[in-house]
Each structure stands twice: as structure tokens, then as C-alpha cells.
Protein backbone atom coordinates (compact mmCIF):
# COMPACT_ATOMS: atom_id res chain seq x y z
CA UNK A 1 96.84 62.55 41.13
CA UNK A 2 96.30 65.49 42.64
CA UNK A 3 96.87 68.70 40.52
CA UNK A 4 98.89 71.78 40.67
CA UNK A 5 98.40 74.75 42.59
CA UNK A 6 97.87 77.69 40.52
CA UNK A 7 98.94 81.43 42.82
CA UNK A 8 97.53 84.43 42.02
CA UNK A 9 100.71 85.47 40.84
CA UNK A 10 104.84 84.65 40.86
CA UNK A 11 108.06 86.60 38.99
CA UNK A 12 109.79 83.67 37.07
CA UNK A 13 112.97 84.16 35.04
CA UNK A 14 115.36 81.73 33.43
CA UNK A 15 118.89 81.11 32.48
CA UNK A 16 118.92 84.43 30.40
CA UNK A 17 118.65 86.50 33.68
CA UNK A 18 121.69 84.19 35.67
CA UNK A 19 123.57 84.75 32.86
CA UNK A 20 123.71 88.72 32.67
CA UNK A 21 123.83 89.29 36.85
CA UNK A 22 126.69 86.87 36.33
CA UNK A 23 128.32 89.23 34.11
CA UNK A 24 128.09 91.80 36.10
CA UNK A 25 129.10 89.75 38.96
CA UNK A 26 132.22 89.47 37.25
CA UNK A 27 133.03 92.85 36.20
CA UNK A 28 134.34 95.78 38.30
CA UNK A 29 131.26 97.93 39.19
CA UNK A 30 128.21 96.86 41.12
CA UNK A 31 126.78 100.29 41.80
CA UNK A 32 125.20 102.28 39.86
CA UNK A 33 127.05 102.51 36.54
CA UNK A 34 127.21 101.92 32.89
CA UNK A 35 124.59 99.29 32.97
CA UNK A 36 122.26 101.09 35.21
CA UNK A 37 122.25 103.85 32.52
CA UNK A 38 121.44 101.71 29.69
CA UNK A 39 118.55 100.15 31.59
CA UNK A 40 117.67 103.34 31.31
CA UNK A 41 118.02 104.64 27.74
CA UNK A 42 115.80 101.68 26.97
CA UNK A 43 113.27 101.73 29.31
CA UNK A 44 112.64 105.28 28.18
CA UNK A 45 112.61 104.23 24.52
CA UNK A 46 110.06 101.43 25.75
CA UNK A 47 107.21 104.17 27.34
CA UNK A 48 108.29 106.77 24.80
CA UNK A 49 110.20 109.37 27.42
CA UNK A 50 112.82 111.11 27.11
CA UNK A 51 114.46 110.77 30.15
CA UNK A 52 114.49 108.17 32.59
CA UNK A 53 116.18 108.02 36.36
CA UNK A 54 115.73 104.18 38.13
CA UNK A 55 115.70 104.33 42.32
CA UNK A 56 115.31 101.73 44.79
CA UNK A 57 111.77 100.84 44.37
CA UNK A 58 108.16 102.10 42.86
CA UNK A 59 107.19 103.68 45.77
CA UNK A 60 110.36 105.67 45.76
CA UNK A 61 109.75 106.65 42.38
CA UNK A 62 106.39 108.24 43.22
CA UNK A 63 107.75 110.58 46.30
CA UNK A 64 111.09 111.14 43.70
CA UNK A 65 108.41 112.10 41.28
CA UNK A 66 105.78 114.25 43.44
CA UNK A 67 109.31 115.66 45.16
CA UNK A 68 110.67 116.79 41.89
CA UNK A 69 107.37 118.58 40.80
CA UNK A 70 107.24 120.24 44.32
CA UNK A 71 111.09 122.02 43.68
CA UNK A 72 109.45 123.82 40.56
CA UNK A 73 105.54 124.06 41.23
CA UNK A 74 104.35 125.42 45.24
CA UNK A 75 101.06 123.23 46.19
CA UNK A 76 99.62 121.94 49.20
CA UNK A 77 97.54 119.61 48.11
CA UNK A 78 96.71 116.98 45.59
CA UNK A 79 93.74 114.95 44.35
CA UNK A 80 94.18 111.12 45.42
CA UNK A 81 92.35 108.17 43.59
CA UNK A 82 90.30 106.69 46.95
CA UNK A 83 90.67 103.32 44.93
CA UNK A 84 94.72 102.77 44.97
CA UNK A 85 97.37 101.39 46.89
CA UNK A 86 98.48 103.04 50.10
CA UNK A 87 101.95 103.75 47.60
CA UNK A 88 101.23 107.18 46.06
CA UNK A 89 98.96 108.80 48.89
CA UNK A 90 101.68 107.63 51.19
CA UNK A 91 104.18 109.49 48.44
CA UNK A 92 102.28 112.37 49.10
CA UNK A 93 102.08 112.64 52.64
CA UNK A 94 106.25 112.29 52.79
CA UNK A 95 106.28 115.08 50.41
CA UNK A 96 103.64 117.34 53.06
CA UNK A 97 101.43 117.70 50.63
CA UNK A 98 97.78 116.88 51.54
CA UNK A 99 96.21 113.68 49.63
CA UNK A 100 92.32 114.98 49.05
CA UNK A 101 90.74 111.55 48.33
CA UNK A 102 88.41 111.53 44.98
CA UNK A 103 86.40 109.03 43.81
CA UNK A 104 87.35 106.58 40.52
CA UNK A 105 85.28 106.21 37.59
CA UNK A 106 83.94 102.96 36.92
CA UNK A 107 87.11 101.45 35.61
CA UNK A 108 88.92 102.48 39.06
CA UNK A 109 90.54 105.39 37.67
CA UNK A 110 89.96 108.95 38.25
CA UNK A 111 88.43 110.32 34.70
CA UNK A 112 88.40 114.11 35.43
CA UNK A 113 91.07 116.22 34.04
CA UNK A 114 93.04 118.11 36.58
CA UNK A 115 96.73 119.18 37.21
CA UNK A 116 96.24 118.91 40.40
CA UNK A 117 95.32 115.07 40.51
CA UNK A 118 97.93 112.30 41.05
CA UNK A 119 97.11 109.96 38.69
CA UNK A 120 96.66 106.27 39.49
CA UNK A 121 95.73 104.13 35.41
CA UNK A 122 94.39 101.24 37.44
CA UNK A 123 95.45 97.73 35.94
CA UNK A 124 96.43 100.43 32.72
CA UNK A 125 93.33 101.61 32.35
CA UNK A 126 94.36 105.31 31.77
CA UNK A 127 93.04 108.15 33.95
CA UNK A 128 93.45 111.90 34.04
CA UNK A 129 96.17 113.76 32.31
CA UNK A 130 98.25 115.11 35.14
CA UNK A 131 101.22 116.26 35.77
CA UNK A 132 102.27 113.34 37.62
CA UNK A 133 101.11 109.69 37.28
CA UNK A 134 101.40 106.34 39.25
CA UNK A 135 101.87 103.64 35.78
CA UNK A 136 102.60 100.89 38.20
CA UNK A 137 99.59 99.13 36.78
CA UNK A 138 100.72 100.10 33.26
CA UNK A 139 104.04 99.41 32.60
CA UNK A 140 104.22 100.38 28.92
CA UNK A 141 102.61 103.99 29.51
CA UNK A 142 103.79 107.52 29.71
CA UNK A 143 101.70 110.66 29.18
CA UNK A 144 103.96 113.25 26.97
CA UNK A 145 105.02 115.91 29.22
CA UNK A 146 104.19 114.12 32.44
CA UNK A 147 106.11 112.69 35.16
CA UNK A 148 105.46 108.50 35.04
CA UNK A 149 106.54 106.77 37.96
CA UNK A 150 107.10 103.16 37.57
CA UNK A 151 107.30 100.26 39.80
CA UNK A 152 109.75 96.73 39.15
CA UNK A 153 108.66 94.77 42.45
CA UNK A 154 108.56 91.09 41.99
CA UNK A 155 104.85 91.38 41.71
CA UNK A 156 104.57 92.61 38.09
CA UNK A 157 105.44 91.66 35.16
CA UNK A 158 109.08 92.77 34.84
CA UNK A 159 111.18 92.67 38.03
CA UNK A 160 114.99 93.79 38.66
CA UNK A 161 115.45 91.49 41.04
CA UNK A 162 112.63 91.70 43.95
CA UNK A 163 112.48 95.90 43.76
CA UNK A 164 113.01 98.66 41.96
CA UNK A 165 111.27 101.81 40.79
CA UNK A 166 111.86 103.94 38.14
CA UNK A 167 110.48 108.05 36.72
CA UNK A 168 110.38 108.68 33.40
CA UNK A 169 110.10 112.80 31.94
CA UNK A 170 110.49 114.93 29.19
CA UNK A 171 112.06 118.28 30.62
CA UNK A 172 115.69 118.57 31.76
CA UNK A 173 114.82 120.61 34.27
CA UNK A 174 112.95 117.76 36.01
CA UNK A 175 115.61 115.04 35.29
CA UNK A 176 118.38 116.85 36.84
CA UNK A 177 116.20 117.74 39.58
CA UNK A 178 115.29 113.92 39.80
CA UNK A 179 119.06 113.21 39.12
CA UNK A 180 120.12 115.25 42.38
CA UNK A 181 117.17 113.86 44.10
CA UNK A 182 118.23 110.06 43.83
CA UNK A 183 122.14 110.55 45.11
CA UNK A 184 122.78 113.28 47.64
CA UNK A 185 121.68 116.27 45.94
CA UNK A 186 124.91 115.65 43.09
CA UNK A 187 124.49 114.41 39.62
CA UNK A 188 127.85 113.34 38.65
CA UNK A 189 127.10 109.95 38.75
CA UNK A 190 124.16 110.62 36.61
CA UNK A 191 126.64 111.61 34.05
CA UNK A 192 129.26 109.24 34.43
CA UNK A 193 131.75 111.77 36.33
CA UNK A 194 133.51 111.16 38.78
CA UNK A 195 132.39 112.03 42.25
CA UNK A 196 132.11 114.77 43.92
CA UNK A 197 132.31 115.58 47.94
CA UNK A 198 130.51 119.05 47.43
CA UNK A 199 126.83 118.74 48.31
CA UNK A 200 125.46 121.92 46.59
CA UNK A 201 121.24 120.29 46.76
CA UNK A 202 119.68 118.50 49.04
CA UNK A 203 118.72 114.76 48.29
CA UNK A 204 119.05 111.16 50.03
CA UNK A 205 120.08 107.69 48.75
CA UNK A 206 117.77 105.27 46.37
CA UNK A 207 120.69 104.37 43.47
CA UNK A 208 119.83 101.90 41.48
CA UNK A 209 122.56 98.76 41.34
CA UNK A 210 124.03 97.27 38.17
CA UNK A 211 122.49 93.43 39.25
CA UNK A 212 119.62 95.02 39.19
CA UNK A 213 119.87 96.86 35.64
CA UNK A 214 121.06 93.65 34.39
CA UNK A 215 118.10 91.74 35.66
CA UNK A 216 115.77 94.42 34.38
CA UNK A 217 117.19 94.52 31.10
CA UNK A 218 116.59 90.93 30.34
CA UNK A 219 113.29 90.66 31.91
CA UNK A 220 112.53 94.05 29.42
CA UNK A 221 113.55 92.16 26.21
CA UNK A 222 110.61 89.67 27.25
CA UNK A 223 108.07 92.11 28.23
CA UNK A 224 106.22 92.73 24.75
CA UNK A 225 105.69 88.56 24.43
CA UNK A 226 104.24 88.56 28.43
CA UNK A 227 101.79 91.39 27.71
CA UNK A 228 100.33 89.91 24.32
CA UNK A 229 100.48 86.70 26.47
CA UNK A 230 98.24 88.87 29.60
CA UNK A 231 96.01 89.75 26.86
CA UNK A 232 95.73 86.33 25.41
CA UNK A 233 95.05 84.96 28.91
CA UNK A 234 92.21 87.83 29.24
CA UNK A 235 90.61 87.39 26.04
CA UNK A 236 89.95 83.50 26.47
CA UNK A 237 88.87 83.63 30.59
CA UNK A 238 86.27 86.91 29.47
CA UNK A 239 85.12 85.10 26.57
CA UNK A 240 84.43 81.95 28.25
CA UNK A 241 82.47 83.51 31.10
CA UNK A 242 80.31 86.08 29.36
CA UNK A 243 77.41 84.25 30.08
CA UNK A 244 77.93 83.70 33.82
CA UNK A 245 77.30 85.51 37.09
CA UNK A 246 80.28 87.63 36.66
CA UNK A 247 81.46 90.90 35.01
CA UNK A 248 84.71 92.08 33.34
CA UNK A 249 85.44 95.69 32.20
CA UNK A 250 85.59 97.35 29.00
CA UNK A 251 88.78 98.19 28.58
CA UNK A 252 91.49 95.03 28.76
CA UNK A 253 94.06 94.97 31.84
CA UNK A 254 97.95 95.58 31.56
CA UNK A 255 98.64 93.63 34.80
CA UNK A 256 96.58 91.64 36.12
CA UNK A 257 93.40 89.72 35.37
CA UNK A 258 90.26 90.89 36.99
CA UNK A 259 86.89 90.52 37.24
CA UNK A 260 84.13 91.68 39.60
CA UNK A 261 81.89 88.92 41.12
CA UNK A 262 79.32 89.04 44.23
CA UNK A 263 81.00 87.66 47.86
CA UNK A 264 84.57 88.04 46.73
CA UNK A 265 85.79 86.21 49.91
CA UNK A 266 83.60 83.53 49.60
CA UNK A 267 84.05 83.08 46.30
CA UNK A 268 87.69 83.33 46.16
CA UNK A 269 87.85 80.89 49.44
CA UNK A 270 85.96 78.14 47.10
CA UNK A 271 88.53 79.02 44.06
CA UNK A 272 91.20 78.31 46.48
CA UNK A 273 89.67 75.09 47.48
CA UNK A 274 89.95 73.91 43.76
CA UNK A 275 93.68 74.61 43.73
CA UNK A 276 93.25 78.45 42.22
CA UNK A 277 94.53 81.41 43.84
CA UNK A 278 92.92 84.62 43.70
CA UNK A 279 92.71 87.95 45.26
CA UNK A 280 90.93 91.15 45.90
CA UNK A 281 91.16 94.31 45.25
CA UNK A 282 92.65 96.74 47.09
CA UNK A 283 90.85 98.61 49.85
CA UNK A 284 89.84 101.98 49.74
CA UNK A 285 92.23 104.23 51.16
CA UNK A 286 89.37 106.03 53.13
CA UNK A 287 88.64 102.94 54.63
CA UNK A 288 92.22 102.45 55.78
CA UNK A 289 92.85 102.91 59.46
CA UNK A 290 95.65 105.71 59.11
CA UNK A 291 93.32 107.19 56.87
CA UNK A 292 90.18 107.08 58.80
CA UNK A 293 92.19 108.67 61.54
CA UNK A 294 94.12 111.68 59.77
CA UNK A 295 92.31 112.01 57.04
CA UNK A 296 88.75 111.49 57.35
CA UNK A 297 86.15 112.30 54.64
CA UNK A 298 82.55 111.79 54.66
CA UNK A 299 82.46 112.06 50.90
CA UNK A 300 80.62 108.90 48.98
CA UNK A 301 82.83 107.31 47.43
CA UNK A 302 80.71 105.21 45.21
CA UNK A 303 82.66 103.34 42.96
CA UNK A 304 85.14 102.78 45.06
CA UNK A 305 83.35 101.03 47.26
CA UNK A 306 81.35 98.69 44.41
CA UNK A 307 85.19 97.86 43.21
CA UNK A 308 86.43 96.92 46.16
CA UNK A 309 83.10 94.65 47.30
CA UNK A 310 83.22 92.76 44.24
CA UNK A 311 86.35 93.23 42.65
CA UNK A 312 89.10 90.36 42.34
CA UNK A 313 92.30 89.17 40.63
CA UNK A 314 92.57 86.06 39.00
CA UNK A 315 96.24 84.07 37.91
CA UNK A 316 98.18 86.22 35.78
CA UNK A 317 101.11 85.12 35.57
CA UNK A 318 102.05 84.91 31.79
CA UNK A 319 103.87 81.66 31.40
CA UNK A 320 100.50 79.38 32.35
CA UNK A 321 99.87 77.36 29.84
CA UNK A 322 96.79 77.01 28.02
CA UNK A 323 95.66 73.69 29.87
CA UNK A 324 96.31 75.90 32.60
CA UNK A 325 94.01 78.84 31.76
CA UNK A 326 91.20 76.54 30.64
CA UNK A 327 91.45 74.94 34.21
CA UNK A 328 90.80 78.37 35.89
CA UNK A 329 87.84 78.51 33.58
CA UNK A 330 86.58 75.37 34.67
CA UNK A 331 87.12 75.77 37.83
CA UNK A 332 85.61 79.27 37.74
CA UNK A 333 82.27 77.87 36.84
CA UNK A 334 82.48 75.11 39.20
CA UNK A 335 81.85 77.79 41.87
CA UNK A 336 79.77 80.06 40.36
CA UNK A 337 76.97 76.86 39.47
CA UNK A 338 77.91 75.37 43.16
């Protein structure tokens, strides 16, 4: 009998989530309302903020976030982890504010401390204290007196139904800049109020829905049991291959499980073959076309580019079972000794 394929990665829900967005599919309000706010209050209770505004996805979040730091601080540029996703340098470039690329540290985040940087904590391994960070990669996270942009897209480990972003703060300055941001430049709805037709700010459109909340608020009340599950997962795959031709970092991952191996494609193209999905890392954003074009740098970017030759993502998704896990292992080894 042939066995299961295992992906790289899937959201999965149950019963629990149908029954809240049915709720709400039977209620009165399916914009942005009093669920959406509660979604809120406890995400920010969850990452220890004290404010919290949700938008349409996490890379809306990050140009919310870089655009609400812009209103109070004048810059024209900003320090860019070279290993990332396109999501924050493109942030940055909607905002005109020049990304500078910088090399990452070891772990793939950048370790120098600068106000100035845009933070990426790479698979949650935590970076520079900014005053703005990408915590995509590290759900749980927020740097006191930062600006924490978050991301709920169906490929981590709490979704709100496919997208979903969300910036967390400590200043009220910031969240009622954020709050106009997000609706039109107004921030009645913020506030429960009923709306109003004068447009006193500028802003645009990326409200949140009350599906959504409701979706993200039972996928929240499982997220402590899938990231002691992640680090389960890790623990057992890094023990079991210490002694092969492979290397894992220091510092345990808050997403997804990696590991940095020689021939990625090659070796991932064999995993594959046994019925395990990998993937790599991302690739350096000075190696990206639009980058190479408008933004070219002939700095070395070192680490980036030993992360993203032998860096790669293993299953993650938290409800494999054990059986499951130890088959990755096997199969792991398989390739490595073939």
C-alpha cells in the first residue's frame, strides 16, 4: 500500500471553526464589528501589546505599520534584512522610503541594533530592536514599545480564513494613527460609533471582517498546543539527525522546521520522491529581479547567500502524528546515506 503524502505545509481546522463563522453567519454584522474588536483585545493580550488594529492581510500590516511610523518620524530610508520575503521591502517601497539591503546574522536575522532597521525575527529567531518589526515568523512576539506587524495567511500556524494581517503597539498616538489608516482616514468604527461621512485624514480600505475574527479567534485558542507541538516536532527530527550530514540552528523555530543541508534542490527532489515535501528558503532579495534592477548593491552579503544555498523547510504542520514525524526521519536519512 502505498503511503501518504506528507506537504511541506497545510492550515487545517475543525468543527470548532464552522461552528463560530456560522454564528456570525447568522447574526446581523459581517463587517468589521464587535467580534473583530475582540479578536483584537486578545490577540494583544496573546503578544503582550497594548493595542492591536487587524487589516486585510500581513503584508498590509507591514506598509500600515511603516505608514504609521512615517506620519510621526520623517526618514528616507530604512535598513532591510537581504534574507526575507519580498513582503516588508515591498512595504517599504509603497511607503517611498528606500529599503538599504543589510546582511543577516547567522540565524537569518539582522543582529545589529538600529532604529532605523526594519526588523525581520526569521522563523522567531529575534533580531534587532527597532522601531518596527516584521513577527510574521513569530507569531507570539512583540518588542515593548515597537510596532509588530503580524501576518494570518493560510500558511502559518493560525489563519482567519486564507488572509489577514494584523499591528500590534503601545502608544495611542500610533493606534489612532493606525486606526485612521485602516478605514478612510476615520476611526469611528474603531470605536464602535457610528459612521461618519467627514474624511478629516487620509487613509484607504483593509477592514478586517467578523468571519474572519471568528475564524481567528478559534484558531487563537489552539495556538499555545500547535507551538509546543512545532517544538515537539523540532526537538525529535534535530535529535535524530545530529549525527548526519546536516545542520540545524541554535535557537528553536516558531514556524517552521528547518534545517540547512548541501544541494537543497537535489535533496529536496529525492525527499519528494519518498512521499515528503519540502522547501527552500527564500531568496535573497538582492538576488531578486526587481531588485537587481532598482536596487542594486554590490555589497557581500554572506550569510545570506550560505542560507539560501543550503537552507530548507521540512513538514510543519502541527497535527502530524508521531508515526508521521518518525517517517520524515527515516526518510531523511534514506537520502542523505543514498
Amino acid at each position: 500500500m502505498k503511503e501518504k503524502f506528507i506537504p511541506q505545509f497545510i492550515p487545517y481546522w475543525d468543527e470548532y471553526e464552522k461552528k463560530q463563522v456560522n454564528k456570525i453567519l447568522n447574526a446581523d454584522y459581517l463587517n468589521e464589528h464587535k467580534t473583530v474588536r475582540e479578536f483584537e483585545r486578545k490577540f494583544s493580550e496573546f503578544v503582550g501589546a497594548r493595542y492591536c488594529i487587524t487589516c486585510t492581510s500581513g503584508t498590509t500590516a507591514l506598509y500600515l505599520g511603516l505608514k504609521s511610523l512615517t506620519e510621526k518620524n520623517n526618514f528616507k530610508s530604512i535598513n532591510i534584512p537581504d534574507y526575507a520575503g519580498i513582503f516588508s521591502a515591498y512595504a517599504t517601497i509603497q511607503t517611498n522610503v528606500k529599503p538599504i539591503l543589510v546582511d543577516v546574522g547567522k540565524n537569518g536575522s539582522i543582529s545589529n541594533n538600529n532604529k532605523l532597521n526594519f526588523t525581520v525575527h526569521s522563523n522567531g529567531r529575534l533580531g534587532s530592536k527597532s522601531n518596527i518589526e516584521d513577527c510574521a515568523q513569530a507569531i507570539s512576539h512583540h518588542t515593548k514599545n515597537s510596532i509588530s506587524c503580524y501576518s494570518f495567511a493560510s500558511t502559518k500556524h493560525i489563519t482567519t480564513g486564507g488572509q489577514g494581517g494584523a499591528v500590534c503597539c503601545d502608544d495611542k498616538e500610533t493606534f489612532d494613527i493606525l486606526s485612521r489608516l485602516k478605514d478612510l482616514g476615520r476611526n469611528d468604527r474603531q470605536k464602535l460609533k457610528p459612521m461618519s461621512d467627514n474624511f478629516e485624514f487620509w487613509g484607504f480600505n483593509s477592514k478586517f471582517t467578523e468571519v474572519q475574527a471568528a475564524f481567528g479567534l478559534a484558531q487563537l485558542k489552539k495556538l499555545p498546543s500547535r507551538l509546543k507541538r512545532l517544538k515537539k516536532m523540532y526537538k525529535t527530527i534535530s535529535e535524530e539527525l545530529k549525527n548526519e550530514n546536516v545542520e540545524f540552528f541554535e535557537e528553536e523555530p516558531t514556524w517552521y522546521i528547518d534545517m540547512l543541508v548541501k544541494k537543497p534542490d537535489v535533496f529536496l527532489e529525492r525527499l519528494k520522491n519518498l512521499g515528503i515535501q519540502g522547501r527552500r528558503f527564500y531568496k535573497p532579495l538582492h538576488k531578486q529581479p526587481y531588485f537587481r534592477k532598482n536596487f542594486p548593491s554590490k555589497k557581500d552579503f554572506k550569510n545570506s547567500n550560505n542560507l539560501y544555498s543550503r537552507g530548507i523547510w521540512l513538514p510543519s504542520t502541527t497535527n502530524l502524528t508521531d508515526a508521521d514525524v518518525n517517517r520524515i526521519i527515516k526518510s531523511i536519512k534514506l537520502v542523505l546515506h543514498s
